[in-house]
Protein backbone atom coordinates (compact mmCIF):
# COMPACT_ATOMS: atom_id res chain seq x y z
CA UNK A 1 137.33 67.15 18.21
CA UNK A 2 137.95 64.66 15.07
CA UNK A 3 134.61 65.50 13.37
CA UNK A 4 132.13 68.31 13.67
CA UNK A 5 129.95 69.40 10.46
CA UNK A 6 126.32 70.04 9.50
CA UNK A 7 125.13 67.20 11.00
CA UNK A 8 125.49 68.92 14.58
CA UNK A 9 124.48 71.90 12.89
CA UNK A 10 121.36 70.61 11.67
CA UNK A 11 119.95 69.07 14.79
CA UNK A 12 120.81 71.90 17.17
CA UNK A 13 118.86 73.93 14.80
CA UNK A 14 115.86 71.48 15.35
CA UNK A 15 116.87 71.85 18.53
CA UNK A 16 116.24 75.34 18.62
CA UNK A 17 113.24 75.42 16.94
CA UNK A 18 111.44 73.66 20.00
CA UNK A 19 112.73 76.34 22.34
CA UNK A 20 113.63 73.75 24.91
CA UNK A 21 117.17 73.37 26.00
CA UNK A 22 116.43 71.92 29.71
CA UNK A 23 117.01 68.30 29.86
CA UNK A 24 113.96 67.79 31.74
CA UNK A 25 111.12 67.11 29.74
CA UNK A 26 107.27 66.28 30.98
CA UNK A 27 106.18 64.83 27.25
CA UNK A 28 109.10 62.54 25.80
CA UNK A 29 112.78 61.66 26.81
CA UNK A 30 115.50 64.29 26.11
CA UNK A 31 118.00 64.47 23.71
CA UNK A 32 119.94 63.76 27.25
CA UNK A 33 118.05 61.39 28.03
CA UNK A 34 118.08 59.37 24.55
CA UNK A 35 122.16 59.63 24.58
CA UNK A 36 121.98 58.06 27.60
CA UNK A 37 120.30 55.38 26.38
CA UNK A 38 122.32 55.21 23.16
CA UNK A 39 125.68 55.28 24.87
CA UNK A 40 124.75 52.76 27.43
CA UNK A 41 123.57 50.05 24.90
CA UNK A 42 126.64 51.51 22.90
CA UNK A 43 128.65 50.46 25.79
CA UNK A 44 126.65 47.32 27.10
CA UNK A 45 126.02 48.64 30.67
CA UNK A 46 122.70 49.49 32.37
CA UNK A 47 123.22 53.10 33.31
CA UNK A 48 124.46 56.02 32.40
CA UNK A 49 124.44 59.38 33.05
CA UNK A 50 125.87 62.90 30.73
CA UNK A 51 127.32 65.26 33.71
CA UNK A 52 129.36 68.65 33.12
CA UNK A 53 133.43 67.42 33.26
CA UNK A 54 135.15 63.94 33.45
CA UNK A 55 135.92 65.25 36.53
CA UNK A 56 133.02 65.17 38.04
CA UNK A 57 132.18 62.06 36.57
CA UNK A 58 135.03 60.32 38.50
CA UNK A 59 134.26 62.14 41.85
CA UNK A 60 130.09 61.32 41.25
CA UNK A 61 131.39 57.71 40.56
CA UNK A 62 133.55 57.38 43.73
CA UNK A 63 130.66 59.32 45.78
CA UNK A 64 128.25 57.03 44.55
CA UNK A 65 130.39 54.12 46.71
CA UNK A 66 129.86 56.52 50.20
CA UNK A 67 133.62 56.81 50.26
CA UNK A 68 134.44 58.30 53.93
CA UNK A 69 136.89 60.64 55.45
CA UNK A 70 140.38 59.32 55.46
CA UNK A 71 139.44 56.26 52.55
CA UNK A 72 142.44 55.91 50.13
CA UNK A 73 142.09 55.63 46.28
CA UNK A 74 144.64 54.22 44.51
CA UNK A 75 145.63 55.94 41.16
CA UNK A 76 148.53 55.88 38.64
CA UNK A 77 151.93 58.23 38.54
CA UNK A 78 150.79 58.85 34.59
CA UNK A 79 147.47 60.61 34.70
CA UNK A 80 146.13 63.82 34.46
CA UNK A 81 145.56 65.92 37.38
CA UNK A 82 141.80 65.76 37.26
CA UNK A 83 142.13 61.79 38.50
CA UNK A 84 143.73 63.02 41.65
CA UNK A 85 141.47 65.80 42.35
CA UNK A 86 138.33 63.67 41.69
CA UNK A 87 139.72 61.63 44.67
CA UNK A 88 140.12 64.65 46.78
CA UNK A 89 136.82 66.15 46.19
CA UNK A 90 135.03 62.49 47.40
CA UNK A 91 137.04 63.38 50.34
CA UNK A 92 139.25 60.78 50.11
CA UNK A 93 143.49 60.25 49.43
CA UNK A 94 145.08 59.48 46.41
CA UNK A 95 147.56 56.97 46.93
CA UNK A 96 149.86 57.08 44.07
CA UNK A 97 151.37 53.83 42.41
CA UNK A 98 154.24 53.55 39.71
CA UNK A 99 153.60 52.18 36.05
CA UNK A 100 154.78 49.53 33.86
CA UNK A 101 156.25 50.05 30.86
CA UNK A 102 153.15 49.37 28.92
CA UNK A 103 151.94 52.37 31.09
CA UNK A 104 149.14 50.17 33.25
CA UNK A 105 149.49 50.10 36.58
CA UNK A 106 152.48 48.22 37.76
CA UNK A 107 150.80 45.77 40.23
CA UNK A 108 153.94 44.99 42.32
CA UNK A 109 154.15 48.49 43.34
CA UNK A 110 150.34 48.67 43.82
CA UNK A 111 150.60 45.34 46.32
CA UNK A 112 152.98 47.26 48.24
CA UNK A 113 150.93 50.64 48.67
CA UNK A 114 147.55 49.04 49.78
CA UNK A 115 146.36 49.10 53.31
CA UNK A 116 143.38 49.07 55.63
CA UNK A 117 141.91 52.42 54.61
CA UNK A 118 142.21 51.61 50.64
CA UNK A 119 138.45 50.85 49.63
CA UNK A 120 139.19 51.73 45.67
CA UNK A 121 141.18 51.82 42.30
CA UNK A 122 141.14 53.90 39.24
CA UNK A 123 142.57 52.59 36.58
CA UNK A 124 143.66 55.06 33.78
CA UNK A 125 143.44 54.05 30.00
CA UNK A 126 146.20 57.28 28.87
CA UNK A 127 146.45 58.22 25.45
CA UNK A 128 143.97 55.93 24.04
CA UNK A 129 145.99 52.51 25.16
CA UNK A 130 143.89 50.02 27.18
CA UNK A 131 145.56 49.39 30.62
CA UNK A 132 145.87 46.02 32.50
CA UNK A 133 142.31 45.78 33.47
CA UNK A 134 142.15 42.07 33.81
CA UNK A 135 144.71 41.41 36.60
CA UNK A 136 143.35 44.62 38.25
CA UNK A 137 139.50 43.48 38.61
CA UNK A 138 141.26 40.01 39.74
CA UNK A 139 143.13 41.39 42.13
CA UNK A 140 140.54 43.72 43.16
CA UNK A 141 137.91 41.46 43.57
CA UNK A 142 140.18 39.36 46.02
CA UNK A 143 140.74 42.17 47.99
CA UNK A 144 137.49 43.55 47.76
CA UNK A 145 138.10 46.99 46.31
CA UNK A 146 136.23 49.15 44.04
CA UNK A 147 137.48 49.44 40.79
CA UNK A 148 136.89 52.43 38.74
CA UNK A 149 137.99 53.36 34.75
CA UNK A 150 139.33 56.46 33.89
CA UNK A 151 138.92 56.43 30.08
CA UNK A 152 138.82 60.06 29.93
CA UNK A 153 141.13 59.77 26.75
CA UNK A 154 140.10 56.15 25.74
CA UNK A 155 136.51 55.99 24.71
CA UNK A 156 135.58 53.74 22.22
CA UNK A 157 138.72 51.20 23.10
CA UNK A 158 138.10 47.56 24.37
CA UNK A 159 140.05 44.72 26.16
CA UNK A 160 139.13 41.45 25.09
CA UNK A 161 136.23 42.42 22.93
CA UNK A 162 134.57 44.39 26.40
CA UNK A 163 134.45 48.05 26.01
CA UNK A 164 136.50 50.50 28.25
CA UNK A 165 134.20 51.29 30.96
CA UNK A 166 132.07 48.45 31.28
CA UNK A 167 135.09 46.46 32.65
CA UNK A 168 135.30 47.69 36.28
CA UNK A 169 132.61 48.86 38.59
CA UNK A 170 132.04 52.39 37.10
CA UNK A 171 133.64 54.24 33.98
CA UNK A 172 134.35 57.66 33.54
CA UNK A 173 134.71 59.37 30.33
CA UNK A 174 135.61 63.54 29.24
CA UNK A 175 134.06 65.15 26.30
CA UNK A 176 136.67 67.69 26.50
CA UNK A 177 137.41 69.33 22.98
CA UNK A 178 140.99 67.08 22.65
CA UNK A 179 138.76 63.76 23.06
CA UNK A 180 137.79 60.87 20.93
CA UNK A 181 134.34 62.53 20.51
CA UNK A 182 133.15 65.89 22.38
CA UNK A 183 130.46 68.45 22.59
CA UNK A 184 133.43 70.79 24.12
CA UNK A 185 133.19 70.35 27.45
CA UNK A 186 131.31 67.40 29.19
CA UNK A 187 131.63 63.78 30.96
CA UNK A 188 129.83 60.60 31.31
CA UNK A 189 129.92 58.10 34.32
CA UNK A 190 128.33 54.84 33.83
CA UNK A 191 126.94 51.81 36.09
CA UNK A 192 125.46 48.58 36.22
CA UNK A 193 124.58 48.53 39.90
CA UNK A 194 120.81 50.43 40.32
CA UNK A 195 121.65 51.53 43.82
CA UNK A 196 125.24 53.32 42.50
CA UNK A 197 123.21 55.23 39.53
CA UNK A 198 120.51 56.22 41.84
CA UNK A 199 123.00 57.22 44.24
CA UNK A 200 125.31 59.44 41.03
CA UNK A 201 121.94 60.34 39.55
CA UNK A 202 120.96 62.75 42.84
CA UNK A 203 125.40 63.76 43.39
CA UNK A 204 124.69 65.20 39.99
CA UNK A 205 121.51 66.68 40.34
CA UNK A 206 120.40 67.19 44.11
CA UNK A 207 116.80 69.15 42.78
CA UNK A 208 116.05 66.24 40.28
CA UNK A 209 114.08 64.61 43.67
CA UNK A 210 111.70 67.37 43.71
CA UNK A 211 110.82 67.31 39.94
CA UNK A 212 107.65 65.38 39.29
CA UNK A 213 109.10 64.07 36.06
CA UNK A 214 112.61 62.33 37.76
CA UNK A 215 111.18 61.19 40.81
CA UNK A 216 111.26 57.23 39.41
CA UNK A 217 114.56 57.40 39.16
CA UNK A 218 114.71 57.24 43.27
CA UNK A 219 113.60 53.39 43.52
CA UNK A 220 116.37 51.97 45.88
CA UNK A 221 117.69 55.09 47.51
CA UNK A 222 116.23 57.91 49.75
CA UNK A 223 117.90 61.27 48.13
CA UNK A 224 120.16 63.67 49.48
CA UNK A 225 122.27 66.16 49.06
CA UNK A 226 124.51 66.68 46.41
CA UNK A 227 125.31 68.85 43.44
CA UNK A 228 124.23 70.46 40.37
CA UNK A 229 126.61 68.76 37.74
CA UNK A 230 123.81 68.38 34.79
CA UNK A 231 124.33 69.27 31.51
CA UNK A 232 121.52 71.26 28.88
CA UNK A 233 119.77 69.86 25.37
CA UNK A 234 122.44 71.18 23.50
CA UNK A 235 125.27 68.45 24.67
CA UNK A 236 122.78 66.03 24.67
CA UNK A 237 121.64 66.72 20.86
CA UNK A 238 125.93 67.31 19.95
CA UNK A 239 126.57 63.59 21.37
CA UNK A 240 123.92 61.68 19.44
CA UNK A 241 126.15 63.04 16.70
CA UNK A 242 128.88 62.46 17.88
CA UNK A 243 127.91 58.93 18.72
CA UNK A 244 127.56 57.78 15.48
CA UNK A 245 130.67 59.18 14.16
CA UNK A 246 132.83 56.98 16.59
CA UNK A 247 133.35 53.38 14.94
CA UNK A 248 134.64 55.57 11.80
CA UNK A 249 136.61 57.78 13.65
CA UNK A 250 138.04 54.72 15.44
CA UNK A 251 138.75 53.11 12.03
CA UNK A 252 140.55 55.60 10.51
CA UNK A 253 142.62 56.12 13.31
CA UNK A 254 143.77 52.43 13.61
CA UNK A 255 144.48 52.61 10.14
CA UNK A 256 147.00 55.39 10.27
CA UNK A 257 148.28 54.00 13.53
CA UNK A 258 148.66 50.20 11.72
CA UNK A 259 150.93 51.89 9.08
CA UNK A 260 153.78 53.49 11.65
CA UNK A 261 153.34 50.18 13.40
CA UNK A 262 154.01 47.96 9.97
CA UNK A 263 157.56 50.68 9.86
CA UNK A 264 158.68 50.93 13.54
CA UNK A 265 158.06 47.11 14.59
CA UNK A 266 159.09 46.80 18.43
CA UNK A 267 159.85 50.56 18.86
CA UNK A 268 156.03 51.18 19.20
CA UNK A 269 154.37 50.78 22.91
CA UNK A 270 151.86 48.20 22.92
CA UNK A 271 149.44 48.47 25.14
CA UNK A 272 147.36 45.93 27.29
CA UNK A 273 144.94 44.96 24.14
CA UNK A 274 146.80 46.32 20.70
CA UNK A 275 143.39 45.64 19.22
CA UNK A 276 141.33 47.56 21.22
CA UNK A 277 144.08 50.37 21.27
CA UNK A 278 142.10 53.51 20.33
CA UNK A 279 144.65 54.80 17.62
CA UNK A 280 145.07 58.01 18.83
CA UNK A 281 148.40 58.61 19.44
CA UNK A 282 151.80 56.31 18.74
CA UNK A 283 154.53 56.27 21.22
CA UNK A 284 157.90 55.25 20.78
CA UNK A 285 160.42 53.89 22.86
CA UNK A 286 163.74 54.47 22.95
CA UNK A 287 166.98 52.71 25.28
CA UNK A 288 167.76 56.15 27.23
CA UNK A 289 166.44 59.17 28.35
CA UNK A 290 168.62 61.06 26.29
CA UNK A 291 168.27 59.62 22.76
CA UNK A 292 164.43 59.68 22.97
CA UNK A 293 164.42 64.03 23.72
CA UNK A 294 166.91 63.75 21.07
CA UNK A 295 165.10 62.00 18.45
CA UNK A 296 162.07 64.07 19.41
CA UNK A 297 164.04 67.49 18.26
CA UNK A 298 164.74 65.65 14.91
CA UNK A 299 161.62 64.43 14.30
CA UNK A 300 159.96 67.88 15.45
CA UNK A 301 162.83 69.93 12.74
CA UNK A 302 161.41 67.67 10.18
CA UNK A 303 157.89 68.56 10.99
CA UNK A 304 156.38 65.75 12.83
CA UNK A 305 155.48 67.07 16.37
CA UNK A 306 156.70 64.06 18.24
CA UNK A 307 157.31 65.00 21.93
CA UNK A 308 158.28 63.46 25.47
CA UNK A 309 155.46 62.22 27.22
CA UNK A 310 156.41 64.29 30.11
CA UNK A 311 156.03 67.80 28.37
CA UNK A 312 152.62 67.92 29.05
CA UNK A 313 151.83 70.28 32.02
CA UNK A 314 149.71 68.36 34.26
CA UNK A 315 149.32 64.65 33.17
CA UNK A 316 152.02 63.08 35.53
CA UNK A 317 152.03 62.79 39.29
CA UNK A 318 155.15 64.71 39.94
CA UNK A 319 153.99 67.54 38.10
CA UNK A 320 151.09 68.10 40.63
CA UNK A 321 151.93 67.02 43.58
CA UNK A 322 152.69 70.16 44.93
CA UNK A 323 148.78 71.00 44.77
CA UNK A 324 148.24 68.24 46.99
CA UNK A 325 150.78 68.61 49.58
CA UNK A 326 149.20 72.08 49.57
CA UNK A 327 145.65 70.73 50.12
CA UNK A 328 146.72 68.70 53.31
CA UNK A 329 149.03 71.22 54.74
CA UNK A 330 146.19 73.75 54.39
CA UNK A 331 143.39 71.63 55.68
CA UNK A 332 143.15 71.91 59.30
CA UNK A 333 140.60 68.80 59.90
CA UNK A 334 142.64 66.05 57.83
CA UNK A 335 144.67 63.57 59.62
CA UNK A 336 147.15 63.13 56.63
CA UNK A 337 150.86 64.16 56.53
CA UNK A 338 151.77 66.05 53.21
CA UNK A 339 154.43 63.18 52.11
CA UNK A 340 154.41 63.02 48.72
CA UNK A 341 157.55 63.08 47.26
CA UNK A 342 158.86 62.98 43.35
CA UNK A 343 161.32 60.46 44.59
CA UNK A 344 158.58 58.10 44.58
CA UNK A 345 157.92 57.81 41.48
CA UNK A 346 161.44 57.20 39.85
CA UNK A 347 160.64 53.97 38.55
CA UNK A 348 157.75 56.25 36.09
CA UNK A 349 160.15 58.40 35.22
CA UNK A 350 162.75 56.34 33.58
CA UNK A 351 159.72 54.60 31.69
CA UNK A 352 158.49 57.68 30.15
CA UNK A 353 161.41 59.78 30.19
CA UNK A 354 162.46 56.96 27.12
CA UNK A 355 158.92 57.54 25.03
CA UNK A 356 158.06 60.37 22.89
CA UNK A 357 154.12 60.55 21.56
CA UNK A 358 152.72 61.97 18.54
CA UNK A 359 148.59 62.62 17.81
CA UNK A 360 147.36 61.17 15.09
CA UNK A 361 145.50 63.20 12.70
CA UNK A 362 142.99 62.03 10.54
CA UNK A 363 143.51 65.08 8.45
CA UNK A 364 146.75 62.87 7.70
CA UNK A 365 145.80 60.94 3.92
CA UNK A 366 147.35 57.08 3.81
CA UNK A 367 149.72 58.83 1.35
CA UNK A 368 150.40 61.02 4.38
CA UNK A 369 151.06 58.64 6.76
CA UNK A 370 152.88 56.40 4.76
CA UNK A 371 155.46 59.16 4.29
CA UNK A 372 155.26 60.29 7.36
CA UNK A 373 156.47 56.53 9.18
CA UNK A 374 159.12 56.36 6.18
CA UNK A 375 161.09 59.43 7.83
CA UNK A 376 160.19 58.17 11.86
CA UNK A 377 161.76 54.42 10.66
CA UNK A 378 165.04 56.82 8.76
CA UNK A 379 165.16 58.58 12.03
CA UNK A 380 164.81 55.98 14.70
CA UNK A 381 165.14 52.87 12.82
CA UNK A 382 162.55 49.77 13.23
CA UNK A 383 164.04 47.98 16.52
């Protein structure tokens, strides 16, 4: 979390005063209800709805598309976990594809993995860098797949001027503590189809039918069964906040992030839209394997906590794949064979094998930063 300060303080106080923390609310809209709103026009889509992970946002998005038994979702090597496990719990596959080294999607190897039982795509905007959305949604739209956003650790980043999220068919978004903006823990899926929101509104909330007071959202759909994903007042009243702290903390990221740029020249990765990039982190690039986990000890001796992108525990495909090979082989009822394989993925490897990340911190001063990208350029040199 970026920001947090007596503005949350002071309206969950007012909050508490009123003795009403259930979203629902018979007299006027919720503070739910009125970030939904907010976020939505924030975003430029129609719907949206505040659920309890990005997790569940990106299985209530796929649900919301009736996904069947045996459908395949494609997803990227370089994600976190929680995009695979989404897929599972709609009760489809992940299929996995390779990525570029812009770390999009690389399309060739996505051509080559699709197949009669893929129906969808999540594309996943990592470490705040817009991914190829445009020749995705082309390609998508000729082959008539869904396509979903992951921008889990992208909110508030663009492509083209169009926000992350409101590109594909649905967008998913965590307000995990380590995001752009957070009430701790928390996600958001949004829509522009009626019939999908109606459909994520009751996946979310199957006892939101029966209450008197949410009954209009049913219009298109007869409700079902589905979950109980919904979220109280308190994220709700934390995410107005939050809300309008983004375009500054989205400024002052960029900043710091312009000033390694101006340093390191081509060592930094670009993403798909450098001016929608959300600032958050700065990766470099390096020729091998081996000088980039050296230059990372360096860099880490002289205090700047630059690391391989593959350190992290759980955000690449061959460091859970395991769980699902265990899924299939354990599930009596699936037709699937438990083939997936690190060996796959090679091509991902060698691309992020050669990059090393750092967070930006906007505890960091220009002063700070400027220093800071002096040392990285000394290190690792400009190009």
């Amino acid at each position: 979390m970026y920001y947090i300060g007596e503005e949350e303080i002071e309206a969950l106080k007012k909050l508490f005063s009123k003795k009403k923390l259930y979203r629902y609310n018979a007299n006027h809209d919720s503070e739910c209800d009125l970030f939904e709103k907010e976020f939505s026009q924030h975003l430029g889509v129609e719907h949206s709805i505040l659920l309890s992970s990005g997790t569940n946002a990106l299985s209530t998005a796929l649900l919301s598309y009736e996904l069947k038994e045996n459908d395949e979702v494609i997803i990227p090597a370089y994600t976190f976990v929680a995009t695979a496990t989404a897929v599972i719990q709609a009760g489809a596959r992940p299929i996995i594809v390779n990525n570029d080294s812009r770390l999009g999607i690389d399309l060739e190897d996505l051509k080559n993995k699709i197949g009669p039982k893929t129906k969808a795509v999540i594309i996943v905007h990592m470490d705040g860098l817009a991914a190829n959305v445009k020749e995705l949604k082309d390609f998508c739209r000729n082959k008539n797949l869904i396509l979903i956003e992951d921008v889990a650790q992208a909110m508030g980043g663009s492509y083209e001027g169009i926000r992350l999220g409101a590109i594909g068919d649905a967008g998913c978004f965590s307000l995990n503590e380590n995001k752009v903006l957070s009430c701790g823990e928390g996600g958001i899926v949004v829509f522009n189809k009626r019939e999908n929101y109606e459909r994520a509104f009751c996946i979310h909330d199957t006892p939101s039918q029966f209450n008197p007071h949410q009954k209009s959202v049913y219009q298109n759909i007869v409700p079902f069964i589905g979950s109980s994903m919904r979220v109280s007042e308190i994220q709700g009243t934390i995410m107005r906040v939050q809300l309008k702290r983004l375009e500054k903390i989205l400024s002052e990221l960029r900043q710091r992030k312009e000033i390694f740029k101006n340093y390191l020249k081509n060592k930094v990765v670009v993403g798909y839209s450098e001016s929608g990039d959300c600032g958050s982190s700065l990766h470099l690039q390096f020729s091998s394997a081996e000088e980039a986990i050296e230059k990372a000890k360096v860099l880490r001796e002289k205090g700047l906590l630059f690391a391989p992108v593959t350190a992290r525990p759980a955000h690449a495909a061959w460091k859970w794949i395991d769980l699902l090979n265990r899924h299939y082989l354990s599930n009596e009822n699936t037709k699937f064979l438990a083939n997936y394989h690190t060996s796959q993925y090679l091509p991902t490897i060698e691309i992020l094998m050669k990059i090393i990340k750092l967070d930006i911190s906007l505890d960091w001063t220009s002063a700070d930063v400027k220093e800071k990208a002096k040392l990285v350029k000394e290190i690792c040199g400009e190009c």
